[in-house]
N, C-alpha and C. Protein backbone atom coordinates (compact mmCIF):
# COMPACT_ATOMS: atom_id res chain seq x y z
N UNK A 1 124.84 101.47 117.13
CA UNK A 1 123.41 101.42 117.30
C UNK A 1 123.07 101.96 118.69
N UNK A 2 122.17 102.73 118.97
CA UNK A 2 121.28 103.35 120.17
C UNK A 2 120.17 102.66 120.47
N UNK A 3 119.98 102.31 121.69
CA UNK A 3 118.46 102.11 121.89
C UNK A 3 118.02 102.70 123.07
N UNK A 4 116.78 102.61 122.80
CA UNK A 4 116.27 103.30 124.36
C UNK A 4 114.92 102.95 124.50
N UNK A 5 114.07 103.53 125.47
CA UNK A 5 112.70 102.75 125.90
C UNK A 5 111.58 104.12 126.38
N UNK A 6 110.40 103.83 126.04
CA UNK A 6 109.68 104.59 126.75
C UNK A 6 108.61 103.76 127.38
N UNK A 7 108.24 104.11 128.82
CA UNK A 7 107.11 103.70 129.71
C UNK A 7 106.01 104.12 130.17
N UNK A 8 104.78 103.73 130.04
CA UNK A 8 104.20 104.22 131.01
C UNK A 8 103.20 102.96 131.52
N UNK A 9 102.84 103.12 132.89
CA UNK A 9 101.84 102.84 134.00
C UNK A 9 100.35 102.85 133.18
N UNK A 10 99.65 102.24 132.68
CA UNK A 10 98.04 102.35 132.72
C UNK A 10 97.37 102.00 133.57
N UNK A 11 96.25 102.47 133.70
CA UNK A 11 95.38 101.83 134.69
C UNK A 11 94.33 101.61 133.79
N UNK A 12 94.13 100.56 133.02
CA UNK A 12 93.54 99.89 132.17
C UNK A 12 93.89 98.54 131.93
N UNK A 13 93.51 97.32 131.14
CA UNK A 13 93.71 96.18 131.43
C UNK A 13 94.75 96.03 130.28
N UNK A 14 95.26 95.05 130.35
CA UNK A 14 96.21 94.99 129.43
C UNK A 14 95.42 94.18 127.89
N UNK A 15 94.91 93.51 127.81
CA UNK A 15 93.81 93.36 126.52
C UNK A 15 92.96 94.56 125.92
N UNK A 16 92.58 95.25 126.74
CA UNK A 16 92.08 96.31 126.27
C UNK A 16 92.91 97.50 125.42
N UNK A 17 94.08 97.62 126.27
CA UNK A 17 95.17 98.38 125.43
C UNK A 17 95.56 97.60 124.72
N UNK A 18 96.34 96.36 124.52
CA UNK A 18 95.98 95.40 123.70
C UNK A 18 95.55 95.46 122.22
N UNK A 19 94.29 95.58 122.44
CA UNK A 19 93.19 95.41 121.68
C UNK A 19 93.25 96.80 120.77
N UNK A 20 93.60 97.99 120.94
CA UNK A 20 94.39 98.72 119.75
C UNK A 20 95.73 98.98 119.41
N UNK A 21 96.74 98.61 120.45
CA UNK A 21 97.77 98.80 120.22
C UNK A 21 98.76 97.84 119.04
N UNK A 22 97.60 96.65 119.47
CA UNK A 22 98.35 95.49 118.09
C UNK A 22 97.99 95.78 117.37
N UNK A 23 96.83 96.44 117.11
CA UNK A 23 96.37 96.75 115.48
C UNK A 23 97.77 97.39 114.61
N UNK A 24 98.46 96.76 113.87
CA UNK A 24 99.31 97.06 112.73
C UNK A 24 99.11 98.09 111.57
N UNK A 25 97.71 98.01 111.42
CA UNK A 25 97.20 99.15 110.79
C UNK A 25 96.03 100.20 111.20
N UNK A 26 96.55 100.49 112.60
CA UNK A 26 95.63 101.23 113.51
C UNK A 26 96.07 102.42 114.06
N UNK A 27 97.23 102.91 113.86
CA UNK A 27 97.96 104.27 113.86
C UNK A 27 97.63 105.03 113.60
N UNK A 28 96.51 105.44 112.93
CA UNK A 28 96.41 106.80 112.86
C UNK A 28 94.88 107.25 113.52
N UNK A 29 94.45 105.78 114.54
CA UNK A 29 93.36 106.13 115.23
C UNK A 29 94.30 106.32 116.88
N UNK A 30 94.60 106.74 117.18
CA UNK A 30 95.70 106.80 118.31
C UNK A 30 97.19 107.44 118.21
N UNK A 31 98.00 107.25 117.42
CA UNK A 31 99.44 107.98 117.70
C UNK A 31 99.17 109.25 116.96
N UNK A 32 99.62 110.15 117.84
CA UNK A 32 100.13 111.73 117.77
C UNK A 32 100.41 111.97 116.26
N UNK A 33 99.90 112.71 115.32
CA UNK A 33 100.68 112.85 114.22
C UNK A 33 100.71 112.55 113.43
N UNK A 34 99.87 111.09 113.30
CA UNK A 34 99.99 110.31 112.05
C UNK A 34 98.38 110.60 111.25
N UNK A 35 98.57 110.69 110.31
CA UNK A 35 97.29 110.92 109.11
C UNK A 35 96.72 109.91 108.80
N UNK A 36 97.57 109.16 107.62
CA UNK A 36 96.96 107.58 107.62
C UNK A 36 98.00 106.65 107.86
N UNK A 37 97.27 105.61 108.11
CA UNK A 37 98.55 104.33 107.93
C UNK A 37 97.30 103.13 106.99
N UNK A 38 98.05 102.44 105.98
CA UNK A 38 97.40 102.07 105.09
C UNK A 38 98.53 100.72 105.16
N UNK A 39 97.91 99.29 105.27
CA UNK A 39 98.42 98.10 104.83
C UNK A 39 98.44 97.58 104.13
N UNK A 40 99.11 97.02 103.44
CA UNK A 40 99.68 96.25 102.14
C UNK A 40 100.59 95.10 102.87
N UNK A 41 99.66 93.42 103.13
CA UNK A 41 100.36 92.52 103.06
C UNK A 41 101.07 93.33 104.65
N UNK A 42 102.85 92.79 104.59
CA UNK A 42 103.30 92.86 106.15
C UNK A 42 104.07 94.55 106.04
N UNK A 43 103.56 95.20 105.30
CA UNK A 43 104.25 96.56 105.44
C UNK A 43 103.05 97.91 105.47
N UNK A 44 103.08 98.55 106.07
CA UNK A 44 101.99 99.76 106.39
C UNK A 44 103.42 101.19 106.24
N UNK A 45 101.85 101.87 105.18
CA UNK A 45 102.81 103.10 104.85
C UNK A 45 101.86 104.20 106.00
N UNK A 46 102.67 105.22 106.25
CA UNK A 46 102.07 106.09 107.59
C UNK A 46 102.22 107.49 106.84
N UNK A 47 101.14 107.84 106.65
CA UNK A 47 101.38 109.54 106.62
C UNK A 47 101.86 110.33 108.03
N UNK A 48 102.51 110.57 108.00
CA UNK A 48 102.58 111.62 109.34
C UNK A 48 103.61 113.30 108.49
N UNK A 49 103.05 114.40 109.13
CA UNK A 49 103.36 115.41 108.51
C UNK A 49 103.98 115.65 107.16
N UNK A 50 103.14 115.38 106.87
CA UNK A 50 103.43 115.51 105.05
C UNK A 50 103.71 114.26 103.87
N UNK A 51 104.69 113.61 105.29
CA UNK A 51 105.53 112.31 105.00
C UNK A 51 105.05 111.26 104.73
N UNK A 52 105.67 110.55 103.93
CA UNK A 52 105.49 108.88 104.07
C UNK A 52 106.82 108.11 105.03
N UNK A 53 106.32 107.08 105.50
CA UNK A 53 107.17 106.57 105.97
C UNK A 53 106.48 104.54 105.62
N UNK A 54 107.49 103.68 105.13
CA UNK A 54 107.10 102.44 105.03
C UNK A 54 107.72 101.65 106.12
N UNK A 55 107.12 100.73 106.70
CA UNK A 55 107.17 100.23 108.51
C UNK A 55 106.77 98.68 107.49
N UNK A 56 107.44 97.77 108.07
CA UNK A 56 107.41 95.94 107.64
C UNK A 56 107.72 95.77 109.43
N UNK A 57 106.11 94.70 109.27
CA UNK A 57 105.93 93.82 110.12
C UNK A 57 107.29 92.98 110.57
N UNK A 58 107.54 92.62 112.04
CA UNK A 58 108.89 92.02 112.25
C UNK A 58 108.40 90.56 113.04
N UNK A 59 107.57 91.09 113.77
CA UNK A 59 106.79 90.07 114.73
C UNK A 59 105.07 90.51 115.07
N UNK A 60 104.57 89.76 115.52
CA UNK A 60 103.18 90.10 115.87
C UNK A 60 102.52 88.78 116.67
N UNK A 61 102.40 89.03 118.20
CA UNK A 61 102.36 88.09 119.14
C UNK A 61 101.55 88.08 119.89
N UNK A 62 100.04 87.68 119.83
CA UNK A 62 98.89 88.37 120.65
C UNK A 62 99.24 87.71 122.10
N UNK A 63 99.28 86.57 122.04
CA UNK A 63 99.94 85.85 123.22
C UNK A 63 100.56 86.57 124.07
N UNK A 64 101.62 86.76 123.62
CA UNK A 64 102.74 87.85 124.85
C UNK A 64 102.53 89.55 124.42
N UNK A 65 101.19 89.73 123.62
CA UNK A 65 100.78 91.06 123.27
C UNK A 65 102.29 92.18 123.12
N UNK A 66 103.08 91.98 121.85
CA UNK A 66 104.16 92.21 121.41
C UNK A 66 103.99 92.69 120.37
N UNK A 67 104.40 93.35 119.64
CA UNK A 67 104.51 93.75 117.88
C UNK A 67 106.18 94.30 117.98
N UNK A 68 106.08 93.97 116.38
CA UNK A 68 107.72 94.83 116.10
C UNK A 68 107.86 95.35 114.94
N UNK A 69 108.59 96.02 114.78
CA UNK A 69 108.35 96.55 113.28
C UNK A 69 109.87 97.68 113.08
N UNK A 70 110.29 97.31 111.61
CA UNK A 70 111.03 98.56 111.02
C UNK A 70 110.95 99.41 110.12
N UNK A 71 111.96 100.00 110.56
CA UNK A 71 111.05 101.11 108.63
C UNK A 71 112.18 100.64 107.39
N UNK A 72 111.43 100.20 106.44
CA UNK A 72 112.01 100.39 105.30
C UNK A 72 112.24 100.71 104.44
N UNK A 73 111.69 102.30 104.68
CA UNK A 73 111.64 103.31 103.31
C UNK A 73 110.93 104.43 104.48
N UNK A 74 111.94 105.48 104.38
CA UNK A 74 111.64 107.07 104.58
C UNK A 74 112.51 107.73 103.80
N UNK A 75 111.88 109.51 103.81
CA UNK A 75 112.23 110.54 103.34
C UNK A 75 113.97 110.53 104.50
N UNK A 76 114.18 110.28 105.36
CA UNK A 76 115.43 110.48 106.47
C UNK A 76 116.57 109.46 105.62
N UNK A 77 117.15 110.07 104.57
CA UNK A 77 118.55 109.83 103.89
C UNK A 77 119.29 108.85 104.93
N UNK A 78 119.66 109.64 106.12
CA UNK A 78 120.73 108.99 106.91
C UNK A 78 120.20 107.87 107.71
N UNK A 79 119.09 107.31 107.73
CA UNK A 79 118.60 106.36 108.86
C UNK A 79 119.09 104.92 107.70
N UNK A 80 120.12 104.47 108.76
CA UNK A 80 120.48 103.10 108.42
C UNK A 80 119.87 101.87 108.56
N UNK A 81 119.28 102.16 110.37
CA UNK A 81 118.54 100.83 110.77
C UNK A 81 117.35 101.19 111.48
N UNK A 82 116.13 100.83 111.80
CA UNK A 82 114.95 101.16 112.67
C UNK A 82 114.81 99.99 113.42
N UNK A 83 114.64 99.52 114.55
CA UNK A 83 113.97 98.03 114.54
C UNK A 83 112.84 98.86 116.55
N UNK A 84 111.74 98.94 116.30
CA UNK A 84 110.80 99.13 117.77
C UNK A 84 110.21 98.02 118.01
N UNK A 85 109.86 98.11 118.69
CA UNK A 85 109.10 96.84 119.28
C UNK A 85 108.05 97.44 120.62
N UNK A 86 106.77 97.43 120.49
CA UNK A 86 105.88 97.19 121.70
C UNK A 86 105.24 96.49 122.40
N UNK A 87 105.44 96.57 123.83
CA UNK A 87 104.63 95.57 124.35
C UNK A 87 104.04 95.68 125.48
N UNK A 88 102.70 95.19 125.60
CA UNK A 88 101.75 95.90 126.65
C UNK A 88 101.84 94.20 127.78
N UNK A 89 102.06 94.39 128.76
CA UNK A 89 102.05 93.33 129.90
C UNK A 89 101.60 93.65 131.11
N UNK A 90 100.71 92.82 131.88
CA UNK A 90 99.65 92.77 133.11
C UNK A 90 100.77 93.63 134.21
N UNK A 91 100.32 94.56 134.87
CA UNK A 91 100.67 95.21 135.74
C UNK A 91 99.70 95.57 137.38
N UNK A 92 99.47 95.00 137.88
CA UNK A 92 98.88 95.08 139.04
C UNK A 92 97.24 94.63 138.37
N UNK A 93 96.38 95.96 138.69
CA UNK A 93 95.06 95.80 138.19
C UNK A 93 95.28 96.44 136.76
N UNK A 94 95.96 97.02 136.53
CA UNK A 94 96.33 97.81 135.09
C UNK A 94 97.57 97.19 134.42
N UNK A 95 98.04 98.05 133.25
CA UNK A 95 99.09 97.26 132.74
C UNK A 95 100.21 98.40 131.96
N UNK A 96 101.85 97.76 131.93
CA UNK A 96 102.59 98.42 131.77
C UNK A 96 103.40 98.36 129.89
N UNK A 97 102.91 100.02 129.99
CA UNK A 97 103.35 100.37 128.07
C UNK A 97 104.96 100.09 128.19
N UNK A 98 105.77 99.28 127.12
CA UNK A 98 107.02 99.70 126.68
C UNK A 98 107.41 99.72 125.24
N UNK A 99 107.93 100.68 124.85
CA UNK A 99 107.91 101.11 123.45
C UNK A 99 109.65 101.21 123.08
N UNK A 100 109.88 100.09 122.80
CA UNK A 100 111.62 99.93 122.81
C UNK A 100 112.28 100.27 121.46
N UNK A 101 113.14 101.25 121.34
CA UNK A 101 113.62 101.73 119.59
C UNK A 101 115.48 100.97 120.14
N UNK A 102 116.00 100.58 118.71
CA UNK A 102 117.45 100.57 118.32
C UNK A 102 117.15 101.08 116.91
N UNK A 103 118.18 102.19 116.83
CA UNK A 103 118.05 103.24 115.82
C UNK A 103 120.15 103.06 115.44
N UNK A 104 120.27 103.23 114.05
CA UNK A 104 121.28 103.88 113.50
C UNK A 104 121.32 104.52 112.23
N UNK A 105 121.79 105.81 112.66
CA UNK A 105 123.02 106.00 113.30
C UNK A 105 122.37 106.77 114.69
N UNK A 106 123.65 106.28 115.34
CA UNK A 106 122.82 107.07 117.51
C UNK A 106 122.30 108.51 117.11
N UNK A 107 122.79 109.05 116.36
CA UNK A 107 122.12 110.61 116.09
C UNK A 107 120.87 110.93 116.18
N UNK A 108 120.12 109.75 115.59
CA UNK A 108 118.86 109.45 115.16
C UNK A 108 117.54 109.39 116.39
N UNK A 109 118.45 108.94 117.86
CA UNK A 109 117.99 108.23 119.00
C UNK A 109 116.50 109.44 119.60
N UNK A 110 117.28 110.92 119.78
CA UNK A 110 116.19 111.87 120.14
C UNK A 110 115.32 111.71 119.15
N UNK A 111 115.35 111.34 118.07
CA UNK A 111 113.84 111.91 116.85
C UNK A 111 112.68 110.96 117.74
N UNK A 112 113.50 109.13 117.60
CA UNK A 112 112.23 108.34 117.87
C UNK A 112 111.51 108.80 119.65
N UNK A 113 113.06 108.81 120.18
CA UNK A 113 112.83 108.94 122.06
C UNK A 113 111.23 109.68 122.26
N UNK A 114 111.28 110.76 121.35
CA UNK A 114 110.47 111.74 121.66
C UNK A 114 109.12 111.25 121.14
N UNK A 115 109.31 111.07 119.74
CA UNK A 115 107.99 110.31 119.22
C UNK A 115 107.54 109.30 119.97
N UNK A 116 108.06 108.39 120.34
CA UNK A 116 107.34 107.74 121.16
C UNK A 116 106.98 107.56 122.87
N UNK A 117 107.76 108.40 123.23
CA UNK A 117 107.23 108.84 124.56
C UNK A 117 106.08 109.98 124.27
N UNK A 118 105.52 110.30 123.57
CA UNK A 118 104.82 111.46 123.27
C UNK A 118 103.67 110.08 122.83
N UNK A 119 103.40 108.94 122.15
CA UNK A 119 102.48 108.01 121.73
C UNK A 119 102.34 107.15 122.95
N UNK A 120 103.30 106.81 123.81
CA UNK A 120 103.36 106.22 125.19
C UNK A 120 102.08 106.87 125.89
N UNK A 121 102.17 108.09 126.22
CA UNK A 121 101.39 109.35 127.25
C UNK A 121 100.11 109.08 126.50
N UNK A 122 100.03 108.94 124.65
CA UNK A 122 99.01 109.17 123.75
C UNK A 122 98.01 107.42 124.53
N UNK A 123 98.50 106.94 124.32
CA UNK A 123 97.76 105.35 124.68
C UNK A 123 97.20 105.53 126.11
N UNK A 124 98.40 106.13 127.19
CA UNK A 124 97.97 106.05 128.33
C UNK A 124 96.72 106.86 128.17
N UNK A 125 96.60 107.95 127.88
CA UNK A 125 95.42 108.80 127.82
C UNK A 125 94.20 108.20 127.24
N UNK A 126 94.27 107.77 126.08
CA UNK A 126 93.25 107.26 125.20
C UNK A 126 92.31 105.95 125.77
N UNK A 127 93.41 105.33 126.82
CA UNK A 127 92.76 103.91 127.52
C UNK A 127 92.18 104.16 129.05
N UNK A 128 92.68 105.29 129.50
CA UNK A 128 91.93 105.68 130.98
C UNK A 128 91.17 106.44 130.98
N UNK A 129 90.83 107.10 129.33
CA UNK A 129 89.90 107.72 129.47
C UNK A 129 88.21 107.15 128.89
């Protein structure tokens, strides 16, 4: 298994980012790429380029403003395991994005790295602006 992390710095409050980033079925008003994301109960299916992909709720923690989630159904044959997790926490006057993937097989590690450092930059932008 691989994992890895993406960060960024906002200068926005952390409820406010918050306040769309927990949305579970709010992806396709904010991340890069995605068309729809549609909920059913604890699993949301995501259009993104062409694709479906099915994502089940893992956790969801307004308290410590956390979500987690895996996929349990894509077009990607070889993906064994997904498990991300985000979480937005108070950082000075602003607050700090982390978008944590364990992916197998490690092969897999650049697809998410990129996707979500690319939705990391997407939030930062969307909340300072």
């Amino acid at each position: 298994m691989a994992s890895s992390k993406a960060e960024a710095s906002v200068n926005a409050g952390a409820d406010e980012v918050w306040a769309f980033v927990g949305q579970f079925g709010g992806l396709d008003t904010w991340m890069p790429g995605v068309d729809s994301c549609v909920v059913e109960g604890d699993v949301r299916t995501v259009g993104v380029m062409g694709i479906s992909v099915k994502e089940q709720l893992r956790d969801h923690d307004d308290a410590a403003r956390r979500i987690a989630y895996g996929i349990v159904e894509s077009p990607m044959d070889n993906l064994v395991s997904h498990l991300a997790t985000i979480t937005v926490t108070p950082e000075g006057d602003g607050c700090r994005v982390t978008w944590e993937v364990e992916v197998t097989p490690d092969d897999m590690l650049p697809l998410f790295q990129g996707m979500y450092e690319g939705s990391v930059a997407e939030i930062k932008k969307k909340a300072e602006s």
